[in-house]
C-alpha atoms as a PDB file:
ATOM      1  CA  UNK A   1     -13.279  30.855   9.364  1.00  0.00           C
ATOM      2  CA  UNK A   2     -15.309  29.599   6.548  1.00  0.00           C
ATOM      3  CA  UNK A   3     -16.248  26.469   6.547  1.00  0.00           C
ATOM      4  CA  UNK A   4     -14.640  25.254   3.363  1.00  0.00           C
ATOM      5  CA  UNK A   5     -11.145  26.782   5.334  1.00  0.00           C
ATOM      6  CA  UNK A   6     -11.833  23.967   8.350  1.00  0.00           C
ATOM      7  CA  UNK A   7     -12.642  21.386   5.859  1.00  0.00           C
ATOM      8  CA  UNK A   8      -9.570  22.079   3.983  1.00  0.00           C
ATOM      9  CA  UNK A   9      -7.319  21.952   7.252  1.00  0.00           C
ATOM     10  CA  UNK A  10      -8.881  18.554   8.524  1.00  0.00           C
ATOM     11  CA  UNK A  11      -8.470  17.429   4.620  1.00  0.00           C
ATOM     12  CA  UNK A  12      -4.467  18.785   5.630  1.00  0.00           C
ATOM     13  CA  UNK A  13      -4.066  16.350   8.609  1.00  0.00           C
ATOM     14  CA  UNK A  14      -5.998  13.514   7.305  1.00  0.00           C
ATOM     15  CA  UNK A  15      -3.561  13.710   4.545  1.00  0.00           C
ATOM     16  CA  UNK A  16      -0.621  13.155   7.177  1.00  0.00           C
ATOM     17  CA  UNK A  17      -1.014   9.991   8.942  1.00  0.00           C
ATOM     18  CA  UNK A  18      -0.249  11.056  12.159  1.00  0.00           C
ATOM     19  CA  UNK A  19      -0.414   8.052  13.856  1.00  0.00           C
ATOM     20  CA  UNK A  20       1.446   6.132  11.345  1.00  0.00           C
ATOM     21  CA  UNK A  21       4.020   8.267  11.262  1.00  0.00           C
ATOM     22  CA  UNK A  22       4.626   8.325  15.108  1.00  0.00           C
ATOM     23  CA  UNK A  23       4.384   4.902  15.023  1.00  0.00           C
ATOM     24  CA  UNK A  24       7.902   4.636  12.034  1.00  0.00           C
ATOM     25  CA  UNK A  25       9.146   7.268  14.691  1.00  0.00           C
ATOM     26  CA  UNK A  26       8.727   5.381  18.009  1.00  0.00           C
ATOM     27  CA  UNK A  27       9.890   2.462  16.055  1.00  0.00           C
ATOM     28  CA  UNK A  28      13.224   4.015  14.521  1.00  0.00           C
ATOM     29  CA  UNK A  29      14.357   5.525  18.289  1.00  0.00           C
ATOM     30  CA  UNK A  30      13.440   1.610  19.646  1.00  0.00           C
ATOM     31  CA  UNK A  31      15.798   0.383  16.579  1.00  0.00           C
ATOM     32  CA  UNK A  32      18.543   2.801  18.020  1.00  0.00           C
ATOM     33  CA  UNK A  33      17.979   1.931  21.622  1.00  0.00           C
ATOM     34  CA  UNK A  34      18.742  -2.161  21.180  1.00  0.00           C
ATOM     35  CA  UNK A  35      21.501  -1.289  18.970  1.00  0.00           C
ATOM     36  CA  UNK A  36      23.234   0.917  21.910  1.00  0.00           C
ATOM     37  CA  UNK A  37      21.962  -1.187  24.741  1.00  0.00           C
ATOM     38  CA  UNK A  38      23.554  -4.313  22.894  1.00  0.00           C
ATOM     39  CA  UNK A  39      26.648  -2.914  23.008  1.00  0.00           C
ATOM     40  CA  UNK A  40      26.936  -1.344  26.426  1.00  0.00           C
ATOM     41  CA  UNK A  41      27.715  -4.241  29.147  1.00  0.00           C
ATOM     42  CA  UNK A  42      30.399  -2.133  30.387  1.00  0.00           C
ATOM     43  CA  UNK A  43      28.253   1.052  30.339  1.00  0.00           C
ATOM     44  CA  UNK A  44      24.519  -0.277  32.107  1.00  0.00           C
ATOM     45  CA  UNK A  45      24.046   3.102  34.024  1.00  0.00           C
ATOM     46  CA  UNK A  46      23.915   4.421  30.276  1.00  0.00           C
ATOM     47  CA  UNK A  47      21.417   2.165  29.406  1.00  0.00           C
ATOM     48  CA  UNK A  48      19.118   2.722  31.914  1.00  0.00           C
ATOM     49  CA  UNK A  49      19.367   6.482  31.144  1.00  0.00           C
ATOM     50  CA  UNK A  50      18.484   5.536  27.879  1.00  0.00           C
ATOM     51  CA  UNK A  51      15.765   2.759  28.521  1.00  0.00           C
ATOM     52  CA  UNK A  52      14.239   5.535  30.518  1.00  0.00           C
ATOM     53  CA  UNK A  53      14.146   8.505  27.994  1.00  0.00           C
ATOM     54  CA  UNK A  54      13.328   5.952  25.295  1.00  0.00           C
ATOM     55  CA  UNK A  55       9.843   5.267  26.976  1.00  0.00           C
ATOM     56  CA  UNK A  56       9.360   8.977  28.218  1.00  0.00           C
ATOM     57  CA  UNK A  57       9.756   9.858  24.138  1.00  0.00           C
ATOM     58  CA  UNK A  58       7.830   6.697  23.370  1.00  0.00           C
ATOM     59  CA  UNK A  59       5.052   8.364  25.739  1.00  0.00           C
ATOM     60  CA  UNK A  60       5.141  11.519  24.646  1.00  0.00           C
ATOM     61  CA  UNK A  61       5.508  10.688  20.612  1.00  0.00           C
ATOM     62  CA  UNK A  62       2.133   8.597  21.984  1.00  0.00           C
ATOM     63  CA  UNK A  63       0.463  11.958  23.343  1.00  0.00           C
ATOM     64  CA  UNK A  64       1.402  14.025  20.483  1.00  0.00           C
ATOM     65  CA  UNK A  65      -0.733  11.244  18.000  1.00  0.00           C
ATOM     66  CA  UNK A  66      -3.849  11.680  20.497  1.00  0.00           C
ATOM     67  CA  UNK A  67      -3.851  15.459  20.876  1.00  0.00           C
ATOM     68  CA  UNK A  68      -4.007  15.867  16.789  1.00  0.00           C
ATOM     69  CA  UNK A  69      -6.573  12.834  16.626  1.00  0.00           C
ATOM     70  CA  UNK A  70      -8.030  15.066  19.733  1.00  0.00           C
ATOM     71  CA  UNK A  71      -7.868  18.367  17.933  1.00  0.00           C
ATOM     72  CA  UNK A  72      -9.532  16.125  14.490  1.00  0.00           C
ATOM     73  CA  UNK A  73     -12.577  15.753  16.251  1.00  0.00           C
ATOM     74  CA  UNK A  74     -12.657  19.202  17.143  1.00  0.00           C
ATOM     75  CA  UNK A  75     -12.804  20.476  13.445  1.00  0.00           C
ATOM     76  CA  UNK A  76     -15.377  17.889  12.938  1.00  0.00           C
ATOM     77  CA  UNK A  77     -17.700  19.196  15.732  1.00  0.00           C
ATOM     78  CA  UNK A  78     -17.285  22.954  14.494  1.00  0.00           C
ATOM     79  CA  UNK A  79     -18.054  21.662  10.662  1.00  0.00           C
ATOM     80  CA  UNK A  80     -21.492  20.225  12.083  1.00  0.00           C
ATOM     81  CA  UNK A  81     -22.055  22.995  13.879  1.00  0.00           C
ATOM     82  CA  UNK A  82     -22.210  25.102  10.819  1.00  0.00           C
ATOM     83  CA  UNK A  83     -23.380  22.273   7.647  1.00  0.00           C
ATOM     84  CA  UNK A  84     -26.421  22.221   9.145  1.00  0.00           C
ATOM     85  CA  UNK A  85     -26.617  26.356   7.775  1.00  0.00           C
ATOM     86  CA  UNK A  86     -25.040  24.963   4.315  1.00  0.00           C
ATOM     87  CA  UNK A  87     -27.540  22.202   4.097  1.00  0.00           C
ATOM     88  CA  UNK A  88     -30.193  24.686   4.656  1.00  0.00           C
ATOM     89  CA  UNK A  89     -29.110  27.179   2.063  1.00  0.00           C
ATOM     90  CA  UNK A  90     -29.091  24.437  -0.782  1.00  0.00           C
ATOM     91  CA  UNK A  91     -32.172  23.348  -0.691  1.00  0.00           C
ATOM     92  CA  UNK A  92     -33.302  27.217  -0.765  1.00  0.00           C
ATOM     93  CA  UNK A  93     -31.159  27.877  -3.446  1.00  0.00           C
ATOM     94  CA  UNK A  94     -32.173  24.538  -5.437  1.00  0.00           C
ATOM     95  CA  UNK A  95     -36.151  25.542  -5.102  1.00  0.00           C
ATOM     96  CA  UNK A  96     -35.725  28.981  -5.822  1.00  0.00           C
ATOM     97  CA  UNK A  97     -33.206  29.004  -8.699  1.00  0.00           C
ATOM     98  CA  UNK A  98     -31.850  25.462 -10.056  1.00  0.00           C
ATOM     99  CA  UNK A  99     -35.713  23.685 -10.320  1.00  0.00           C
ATOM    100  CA  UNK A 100     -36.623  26.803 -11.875  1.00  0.00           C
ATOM    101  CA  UNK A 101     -33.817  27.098 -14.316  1.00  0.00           C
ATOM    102  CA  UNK A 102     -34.490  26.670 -18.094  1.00  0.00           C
ATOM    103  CA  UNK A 103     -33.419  24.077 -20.029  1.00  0.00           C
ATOM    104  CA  UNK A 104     -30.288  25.930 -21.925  1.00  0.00           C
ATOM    105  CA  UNK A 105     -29.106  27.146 -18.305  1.00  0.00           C
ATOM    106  CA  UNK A 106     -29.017  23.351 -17.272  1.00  0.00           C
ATOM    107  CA  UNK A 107     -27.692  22.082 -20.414  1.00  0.00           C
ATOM    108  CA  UNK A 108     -24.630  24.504 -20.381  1.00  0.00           C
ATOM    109  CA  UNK A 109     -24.024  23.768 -16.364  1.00  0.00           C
ATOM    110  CA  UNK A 110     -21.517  20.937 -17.629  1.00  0.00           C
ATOM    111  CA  UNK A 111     -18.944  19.394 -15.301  1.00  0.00           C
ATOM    112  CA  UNK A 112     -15.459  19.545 -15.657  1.00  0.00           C
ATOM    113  CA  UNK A 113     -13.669  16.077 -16.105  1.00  0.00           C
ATOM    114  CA  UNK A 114      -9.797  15.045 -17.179  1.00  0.00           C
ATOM    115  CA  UNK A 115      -9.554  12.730 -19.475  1.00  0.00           C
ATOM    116  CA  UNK A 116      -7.780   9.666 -17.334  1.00  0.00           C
ATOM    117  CA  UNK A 117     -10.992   9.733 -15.026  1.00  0.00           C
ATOM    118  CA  UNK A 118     -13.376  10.208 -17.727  1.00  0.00           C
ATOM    119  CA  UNK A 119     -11.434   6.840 -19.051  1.00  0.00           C
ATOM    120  CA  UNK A 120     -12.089   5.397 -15.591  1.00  0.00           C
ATOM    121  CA  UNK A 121     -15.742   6.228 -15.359  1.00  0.00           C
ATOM    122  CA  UNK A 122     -16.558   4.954 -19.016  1.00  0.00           C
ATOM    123  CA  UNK A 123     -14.921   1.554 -18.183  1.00  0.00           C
ATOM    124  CA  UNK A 124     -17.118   1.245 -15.061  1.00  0.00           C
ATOM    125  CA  UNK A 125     -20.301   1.837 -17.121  1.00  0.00           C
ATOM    126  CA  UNK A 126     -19.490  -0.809 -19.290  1.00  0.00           C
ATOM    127  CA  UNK A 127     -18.896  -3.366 -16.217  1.00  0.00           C
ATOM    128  CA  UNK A 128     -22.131  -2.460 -15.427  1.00  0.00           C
ATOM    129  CA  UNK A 129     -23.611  -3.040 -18.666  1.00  0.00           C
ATOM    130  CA  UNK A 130     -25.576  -6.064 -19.184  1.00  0.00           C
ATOM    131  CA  UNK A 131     -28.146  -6.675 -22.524  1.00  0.00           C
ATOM    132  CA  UNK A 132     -30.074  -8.878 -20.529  1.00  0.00           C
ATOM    133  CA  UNK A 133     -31.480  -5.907 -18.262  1.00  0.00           C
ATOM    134  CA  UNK A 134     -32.696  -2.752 -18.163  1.00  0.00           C
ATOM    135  CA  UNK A 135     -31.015   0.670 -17.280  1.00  0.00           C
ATOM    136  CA  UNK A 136     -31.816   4.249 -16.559  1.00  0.00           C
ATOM    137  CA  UNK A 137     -29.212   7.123 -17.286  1.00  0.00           C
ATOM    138  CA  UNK A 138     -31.135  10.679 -15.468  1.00  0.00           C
ATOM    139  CA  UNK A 139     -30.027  13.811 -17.528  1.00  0.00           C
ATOM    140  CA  UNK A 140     -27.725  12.305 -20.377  1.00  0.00           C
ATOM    141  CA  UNK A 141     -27.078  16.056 -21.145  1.00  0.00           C
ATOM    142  CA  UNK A 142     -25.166  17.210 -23.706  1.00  0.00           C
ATOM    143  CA  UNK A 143     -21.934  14.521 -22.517  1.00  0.00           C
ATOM    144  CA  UNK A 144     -21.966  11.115 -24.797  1.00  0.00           C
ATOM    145  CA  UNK A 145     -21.779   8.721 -21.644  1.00  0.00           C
ATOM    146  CA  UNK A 146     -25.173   7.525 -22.915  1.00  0.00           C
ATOM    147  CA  UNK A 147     -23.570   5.622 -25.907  1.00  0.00           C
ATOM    148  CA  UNK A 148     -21.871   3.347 -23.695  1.00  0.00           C
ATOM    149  CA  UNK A 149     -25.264   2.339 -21.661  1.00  0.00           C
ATOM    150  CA  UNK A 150     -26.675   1.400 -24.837  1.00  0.00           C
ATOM    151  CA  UNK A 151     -26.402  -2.142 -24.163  1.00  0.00           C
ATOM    152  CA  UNK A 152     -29.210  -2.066 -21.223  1.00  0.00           C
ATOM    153  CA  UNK A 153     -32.203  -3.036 -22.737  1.00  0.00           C
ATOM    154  CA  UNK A 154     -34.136  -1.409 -22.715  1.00  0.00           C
ATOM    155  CA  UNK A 155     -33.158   2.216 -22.111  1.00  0.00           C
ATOM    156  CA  UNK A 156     -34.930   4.634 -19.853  1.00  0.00           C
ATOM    157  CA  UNK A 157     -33.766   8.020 -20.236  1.00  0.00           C
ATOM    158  CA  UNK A 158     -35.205  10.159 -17.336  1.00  0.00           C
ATOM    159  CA  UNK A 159     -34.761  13.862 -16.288  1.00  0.00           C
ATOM    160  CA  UNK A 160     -37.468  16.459 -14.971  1.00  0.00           C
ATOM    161  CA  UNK A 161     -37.924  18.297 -18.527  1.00  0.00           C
ATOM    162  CA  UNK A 162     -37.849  16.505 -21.940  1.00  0.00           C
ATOM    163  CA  UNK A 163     -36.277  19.368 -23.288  1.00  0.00           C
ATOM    164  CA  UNK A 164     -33.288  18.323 -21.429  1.00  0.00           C
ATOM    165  CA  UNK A 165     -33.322  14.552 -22.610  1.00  0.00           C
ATOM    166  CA  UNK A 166     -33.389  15.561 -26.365  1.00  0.00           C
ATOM    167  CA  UNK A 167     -30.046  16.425 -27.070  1.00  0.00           C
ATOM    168  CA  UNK A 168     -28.808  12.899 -26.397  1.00  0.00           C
ATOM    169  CA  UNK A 169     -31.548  10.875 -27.470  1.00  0.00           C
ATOM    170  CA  UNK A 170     -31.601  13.000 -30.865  1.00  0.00           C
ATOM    171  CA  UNK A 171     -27.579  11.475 -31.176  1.00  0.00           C
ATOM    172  CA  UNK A 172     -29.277   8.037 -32.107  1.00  0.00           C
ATOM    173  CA  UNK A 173     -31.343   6.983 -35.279  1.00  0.00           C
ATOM    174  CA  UNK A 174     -35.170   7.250 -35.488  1.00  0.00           C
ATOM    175  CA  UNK A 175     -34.737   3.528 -35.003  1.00  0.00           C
ATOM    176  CA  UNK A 176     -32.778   3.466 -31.777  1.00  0.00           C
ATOM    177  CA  UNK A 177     -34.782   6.264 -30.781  1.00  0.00           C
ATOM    178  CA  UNK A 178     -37.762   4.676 -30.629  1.00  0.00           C
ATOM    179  CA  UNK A 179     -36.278   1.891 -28.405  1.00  0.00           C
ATOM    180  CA  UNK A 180     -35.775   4.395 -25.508  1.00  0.00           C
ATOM    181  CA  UNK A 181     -38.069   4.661 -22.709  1.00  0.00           C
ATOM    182  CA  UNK A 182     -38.413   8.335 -21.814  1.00  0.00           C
ATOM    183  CA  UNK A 183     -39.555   9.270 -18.793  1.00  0.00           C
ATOM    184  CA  UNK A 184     -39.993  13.017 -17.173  1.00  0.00           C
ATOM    185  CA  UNK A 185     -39.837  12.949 -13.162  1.00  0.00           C
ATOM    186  CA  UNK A 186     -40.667  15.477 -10.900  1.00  0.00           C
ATOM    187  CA  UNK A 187     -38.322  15.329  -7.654  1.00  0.00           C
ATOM    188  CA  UNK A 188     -39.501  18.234  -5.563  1.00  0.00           C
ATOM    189  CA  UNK A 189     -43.363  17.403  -5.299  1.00  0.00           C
ATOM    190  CA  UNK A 190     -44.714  15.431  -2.800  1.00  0.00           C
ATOM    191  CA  UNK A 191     -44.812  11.605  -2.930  1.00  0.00           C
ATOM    192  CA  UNK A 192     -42.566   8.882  -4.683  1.00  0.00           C
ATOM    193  CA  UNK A 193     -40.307  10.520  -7.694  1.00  0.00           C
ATOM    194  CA  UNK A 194     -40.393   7.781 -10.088  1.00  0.00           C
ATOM    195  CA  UNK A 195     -43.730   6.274  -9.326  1.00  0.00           C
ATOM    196  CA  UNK A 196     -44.345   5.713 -13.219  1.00  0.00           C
ATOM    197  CA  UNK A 197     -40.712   3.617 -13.546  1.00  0.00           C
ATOM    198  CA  UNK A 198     -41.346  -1.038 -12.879  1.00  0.00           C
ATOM    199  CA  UNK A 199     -39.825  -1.868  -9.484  1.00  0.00           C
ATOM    200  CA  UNK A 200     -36.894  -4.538  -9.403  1.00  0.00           C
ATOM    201  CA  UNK A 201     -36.048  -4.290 -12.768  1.00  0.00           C
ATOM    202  CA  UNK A 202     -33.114  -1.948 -13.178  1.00  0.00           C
ATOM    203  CA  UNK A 203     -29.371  -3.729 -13.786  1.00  0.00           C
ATOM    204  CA  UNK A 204     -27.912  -0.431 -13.999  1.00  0.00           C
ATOM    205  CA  UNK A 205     -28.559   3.389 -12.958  1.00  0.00           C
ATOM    206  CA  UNK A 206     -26.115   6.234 -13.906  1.00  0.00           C
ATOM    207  CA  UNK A 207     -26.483   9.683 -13.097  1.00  0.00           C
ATOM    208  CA  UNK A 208     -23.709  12.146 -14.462  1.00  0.00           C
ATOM    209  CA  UNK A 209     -24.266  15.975 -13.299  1.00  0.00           C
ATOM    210  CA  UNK A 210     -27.616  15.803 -11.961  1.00  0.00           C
ATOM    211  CA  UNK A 211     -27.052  15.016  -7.769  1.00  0.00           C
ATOM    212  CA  UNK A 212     -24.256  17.495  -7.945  1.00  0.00           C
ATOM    213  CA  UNK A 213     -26.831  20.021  -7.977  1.00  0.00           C
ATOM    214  CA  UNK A 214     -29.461  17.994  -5.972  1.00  0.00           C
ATOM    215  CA  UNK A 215     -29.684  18.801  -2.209  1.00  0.00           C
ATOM    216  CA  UNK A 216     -28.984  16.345   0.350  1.00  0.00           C
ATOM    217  CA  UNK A 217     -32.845  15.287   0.971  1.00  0.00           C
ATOM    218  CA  UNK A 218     -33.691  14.971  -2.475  1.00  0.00           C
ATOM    219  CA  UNK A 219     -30.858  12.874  -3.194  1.00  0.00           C
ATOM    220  CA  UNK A 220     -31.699  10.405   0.049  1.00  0.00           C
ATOM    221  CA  UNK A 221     -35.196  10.195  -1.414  1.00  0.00           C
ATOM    222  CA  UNK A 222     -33.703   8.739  -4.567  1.00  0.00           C
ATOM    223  CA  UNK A 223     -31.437   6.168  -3.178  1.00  0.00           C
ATOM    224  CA  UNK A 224     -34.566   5.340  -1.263  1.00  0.00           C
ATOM    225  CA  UNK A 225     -36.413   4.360  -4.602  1.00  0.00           C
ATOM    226  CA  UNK A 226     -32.813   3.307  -6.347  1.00  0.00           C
ATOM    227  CA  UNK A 227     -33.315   0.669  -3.984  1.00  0.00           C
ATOM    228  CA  UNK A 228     -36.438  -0.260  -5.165  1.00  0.00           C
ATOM    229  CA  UNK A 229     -36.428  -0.151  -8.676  1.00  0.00           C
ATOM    230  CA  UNK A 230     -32.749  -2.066  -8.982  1.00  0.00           C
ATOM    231  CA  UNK A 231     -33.199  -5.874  -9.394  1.00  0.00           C
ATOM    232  CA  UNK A 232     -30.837  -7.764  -6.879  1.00  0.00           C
ATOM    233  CA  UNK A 233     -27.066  -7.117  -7.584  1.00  0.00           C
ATOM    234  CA  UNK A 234     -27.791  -3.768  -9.498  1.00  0.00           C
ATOM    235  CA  UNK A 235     -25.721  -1.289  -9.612  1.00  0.00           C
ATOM    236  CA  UNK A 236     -26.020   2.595  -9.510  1.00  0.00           C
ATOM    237  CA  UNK A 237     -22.979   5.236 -10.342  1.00  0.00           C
ATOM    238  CA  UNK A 238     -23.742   8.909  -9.408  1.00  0.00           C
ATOM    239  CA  UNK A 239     -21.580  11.520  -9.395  1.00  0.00           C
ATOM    240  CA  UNK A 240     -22.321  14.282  -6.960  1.00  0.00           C
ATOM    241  CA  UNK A 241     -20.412  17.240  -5.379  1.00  0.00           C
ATOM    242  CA  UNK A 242     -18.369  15.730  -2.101  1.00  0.00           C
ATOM    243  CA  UNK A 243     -18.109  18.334   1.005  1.00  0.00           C
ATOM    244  CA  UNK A 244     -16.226  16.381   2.749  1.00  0.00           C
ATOM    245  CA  UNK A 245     -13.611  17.900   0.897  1.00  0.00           C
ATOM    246  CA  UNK A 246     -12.593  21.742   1.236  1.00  0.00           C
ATOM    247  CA  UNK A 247     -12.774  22.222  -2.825  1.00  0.00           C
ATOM    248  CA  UNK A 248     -16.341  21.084  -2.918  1.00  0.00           C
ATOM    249  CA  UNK A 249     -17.234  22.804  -0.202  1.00  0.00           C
ATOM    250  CA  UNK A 250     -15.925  26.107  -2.127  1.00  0.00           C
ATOM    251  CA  UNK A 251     -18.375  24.842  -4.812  1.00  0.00           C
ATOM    252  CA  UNK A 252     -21.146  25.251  -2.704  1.00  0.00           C
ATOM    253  CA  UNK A 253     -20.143  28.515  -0.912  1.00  0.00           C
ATOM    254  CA  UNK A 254     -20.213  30.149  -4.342  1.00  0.00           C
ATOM    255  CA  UNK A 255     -23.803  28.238  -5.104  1.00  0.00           C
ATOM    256  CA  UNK A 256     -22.256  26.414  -8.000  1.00  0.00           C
ATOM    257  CA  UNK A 257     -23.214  23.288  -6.771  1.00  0.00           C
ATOM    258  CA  UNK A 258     -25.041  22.037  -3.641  1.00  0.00           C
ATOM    259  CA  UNK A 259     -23.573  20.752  -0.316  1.00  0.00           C
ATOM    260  CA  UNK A 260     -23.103  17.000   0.073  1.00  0.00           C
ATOM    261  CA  UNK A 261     -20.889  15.554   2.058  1.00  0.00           C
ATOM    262  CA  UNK A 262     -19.714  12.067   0.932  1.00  0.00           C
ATOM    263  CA  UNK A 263     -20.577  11.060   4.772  1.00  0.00           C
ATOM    264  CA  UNK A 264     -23.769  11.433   4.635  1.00  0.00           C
ATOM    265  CA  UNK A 265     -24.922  10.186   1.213  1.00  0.00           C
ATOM    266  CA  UNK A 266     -22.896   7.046   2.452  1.00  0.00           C
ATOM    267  CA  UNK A 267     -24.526   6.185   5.501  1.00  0.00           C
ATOM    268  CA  UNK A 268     -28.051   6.354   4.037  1.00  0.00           C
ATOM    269  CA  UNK A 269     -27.104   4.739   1.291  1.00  0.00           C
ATOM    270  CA  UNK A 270     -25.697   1.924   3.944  1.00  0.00           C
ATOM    271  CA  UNK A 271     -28.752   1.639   6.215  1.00  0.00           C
ATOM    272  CA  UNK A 272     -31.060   1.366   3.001  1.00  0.00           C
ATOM    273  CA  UNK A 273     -28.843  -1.792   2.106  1.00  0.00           C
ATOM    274  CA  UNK A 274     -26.740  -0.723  -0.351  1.00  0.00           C
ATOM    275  CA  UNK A 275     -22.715  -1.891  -0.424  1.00  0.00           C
ATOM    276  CA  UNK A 276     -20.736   0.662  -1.588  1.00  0.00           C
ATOM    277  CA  UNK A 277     -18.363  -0.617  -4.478  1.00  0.00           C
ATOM    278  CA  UNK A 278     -16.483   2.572  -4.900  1.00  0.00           C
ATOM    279  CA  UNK A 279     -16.011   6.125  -3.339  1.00  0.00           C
ATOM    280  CA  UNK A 280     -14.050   8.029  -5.849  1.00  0.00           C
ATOM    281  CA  UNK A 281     -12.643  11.838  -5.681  1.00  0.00           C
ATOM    282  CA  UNK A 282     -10.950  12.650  -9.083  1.00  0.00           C
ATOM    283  CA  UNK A 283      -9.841  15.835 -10.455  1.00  0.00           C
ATOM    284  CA  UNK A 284     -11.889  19.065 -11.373  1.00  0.00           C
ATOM    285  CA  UNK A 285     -15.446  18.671 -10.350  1.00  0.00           C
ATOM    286  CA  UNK A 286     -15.974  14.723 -10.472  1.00  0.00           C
ATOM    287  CA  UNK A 287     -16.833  12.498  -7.597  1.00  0.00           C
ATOM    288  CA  UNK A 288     -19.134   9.362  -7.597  1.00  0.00           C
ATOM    289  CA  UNK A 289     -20.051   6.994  -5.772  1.00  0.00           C
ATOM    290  CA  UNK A 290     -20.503   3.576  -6.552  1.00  0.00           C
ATOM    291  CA  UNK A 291     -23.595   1.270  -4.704  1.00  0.00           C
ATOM    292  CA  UNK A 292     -24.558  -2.203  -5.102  1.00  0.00           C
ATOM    293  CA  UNK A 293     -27.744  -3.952  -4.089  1.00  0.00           C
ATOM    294  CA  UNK A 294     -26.973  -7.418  -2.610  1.00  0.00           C
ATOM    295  CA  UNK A 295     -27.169 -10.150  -4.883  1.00  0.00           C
ATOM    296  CA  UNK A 296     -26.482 -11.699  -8.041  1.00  0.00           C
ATOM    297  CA  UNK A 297     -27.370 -10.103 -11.482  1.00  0.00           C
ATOM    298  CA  UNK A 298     -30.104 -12.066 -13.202  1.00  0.00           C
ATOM    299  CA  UNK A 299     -32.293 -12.475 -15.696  1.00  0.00           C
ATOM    300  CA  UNK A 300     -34.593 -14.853 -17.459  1.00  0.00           C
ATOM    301  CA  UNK A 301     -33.819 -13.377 -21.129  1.00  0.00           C
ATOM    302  CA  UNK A 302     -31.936 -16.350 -23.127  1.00  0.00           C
ATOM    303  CA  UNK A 303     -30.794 -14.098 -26.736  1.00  0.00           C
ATOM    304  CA  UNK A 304     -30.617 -10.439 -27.950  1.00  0.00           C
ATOM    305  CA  UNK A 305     -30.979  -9.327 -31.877  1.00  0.00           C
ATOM    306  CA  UNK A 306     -27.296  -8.936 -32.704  1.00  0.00           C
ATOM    307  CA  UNK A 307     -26.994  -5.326 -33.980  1.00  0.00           C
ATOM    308  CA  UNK A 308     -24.610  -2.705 -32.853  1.00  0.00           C
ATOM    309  CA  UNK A 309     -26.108   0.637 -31.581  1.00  0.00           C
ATOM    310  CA  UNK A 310     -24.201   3.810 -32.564  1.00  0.00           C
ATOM    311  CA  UNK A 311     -24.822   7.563 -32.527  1.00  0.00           C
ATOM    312  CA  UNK A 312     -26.056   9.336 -35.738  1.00  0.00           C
ATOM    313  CA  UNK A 313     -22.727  11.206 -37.703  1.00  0.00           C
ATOM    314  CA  UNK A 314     -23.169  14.102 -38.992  1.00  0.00           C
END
């Protein structure tokens, strides 16, 4: 079996609440058994019968939740006993085709998204929005999510070509232009990524379509210095491609994107410090994830110029 066939039949049972349901069951058949053991003073050989097969399917109904939570575990030990190939094949296929890729083959790699969670995902940038701070959206792309980070000031755009960042910055007026911090990063050479970017600053990071084609280690090293360059209750989105479910496991098979499971993005994200705000798996392609740094939001800026950013019309 492929893999993204055992991740889709342990998505299957997680789906059915096994123990939950046995639990309604047992409960139902006790429901049954006071009802006929109320009425049967006349009949008490009866109601031992039934006392006694009550508790043998109370037992059993028991058994049959721990073999499937058995057999669970299971399909999770054969999926680690494969990843491990997955995670190896996507960071060969990120070095040797997507850091390579051109500019026009990145652009057009856009990410399908329905309109209810593109909705939701707009109206958690702009929670996350604060003038008083700064932000960092990596590859804005050719999407328009920039427009709503426009608040953050100031505005680092950051990706590892410029060629990439123009389309979005080139939205905005010369003015606003000039306002943005652009930054290029290179995330596969040795040492930190975004050496060049202030530490404790950031209010906000957002990263749309760039960690879904990121391998695992790459995107670990920049939670690492997420961590770092977020001032105390910052926030980061990123949306990223989430094996632990069978459809973006197919992703990965076919090299579209890379493989990275929501489990393990989570728990380093955890251990750095980060509290996870939201975990969300939405139709088509998008999944992010949704990390906090402890503490409160501050800053010592007391006024902003009151003028509203928008995006050139053509």
């Amino acid at each position: 079996m492929k893999l993204s066939e055992i991740v889709a039949y342990l998505n299957l049972l997680d789906s059915l609440d096994v123990r939950s349901e046995c639990v309604t069951a047992i409960g139902k058949i006790n429901h049954i058994r006071h009802i006929v053991s109320e009425h049967a003073d006349q009949f008490d050989p009866i109601s031992k019968v039934i006392d006694s097969t009550y508790n043998n399917i109370s037992y059993s109904i028991d058994q049959f939740a721990n073999q499937i939570e058995n057999f669970k575990q299971t399909l999770k030990q054969q999926i680690a006993s494969q990843e491990q190939q997955y995670l190896e094949q996507s960071m060969q296929v990120y070095f040797e085709e997507y850091r390579l890729a051109s500019a026009d083959t990145v652009l057009a790699q856009r990410m399908g998204i329905d309109s209810e969670d593109d909705l939701r995902l707009r109206t958690h940038l702009r929670n996350i929005t604060d003038w008083r701070v700064p932000g960092m959206i990596l590859r804005p792309g050719l999407e328009n999510y920039i427009e709503d980070m426009v608040p953050l000031d100031p505005l680092y755009v950051v990706d590892h070509d410029s060629e990439l960042m123009q389309p979005a910055i080139k939205k905005f007026t010369p003015a606003y232009q000039r306002r943005l911090r652009e930054y290029v990063i290179n995330d596969w050479a040795p040492g930190p990524i975004m050496h060049q970017l202030p530490n404790n600053q950031f209010g906000a990071i957002f990263a749309y379509n760039y960690f879904n084609r990121k391998p695992v280690p790459i995107i670990c090293k920049f939670l690492d210095e997420f961590f770092e360059k977020l001032r105390p209750g910052g926030v980061v989105i990123m949306t990223y491609n989430n094996c632990d479910l069978a459809h973006g496991v197919t992703r990965a098979e076919s090299a579209w994107m890379m493989y990275t499971p929501r489990r393990m993005i989570e728990t380093h994200a955890v251990a750095l410090g980060f509290e996870l705000r939201e975990a969300y798996d939405g139709q088509g392609d998008v999944s992010w994830l949704e990390f906090k740094k402890p503490g409160d939001l501050a800053s010592l800026r007391g006024g902003q110029t009151l003028a509203k950013v928008v995006a050139k019309t053509t």
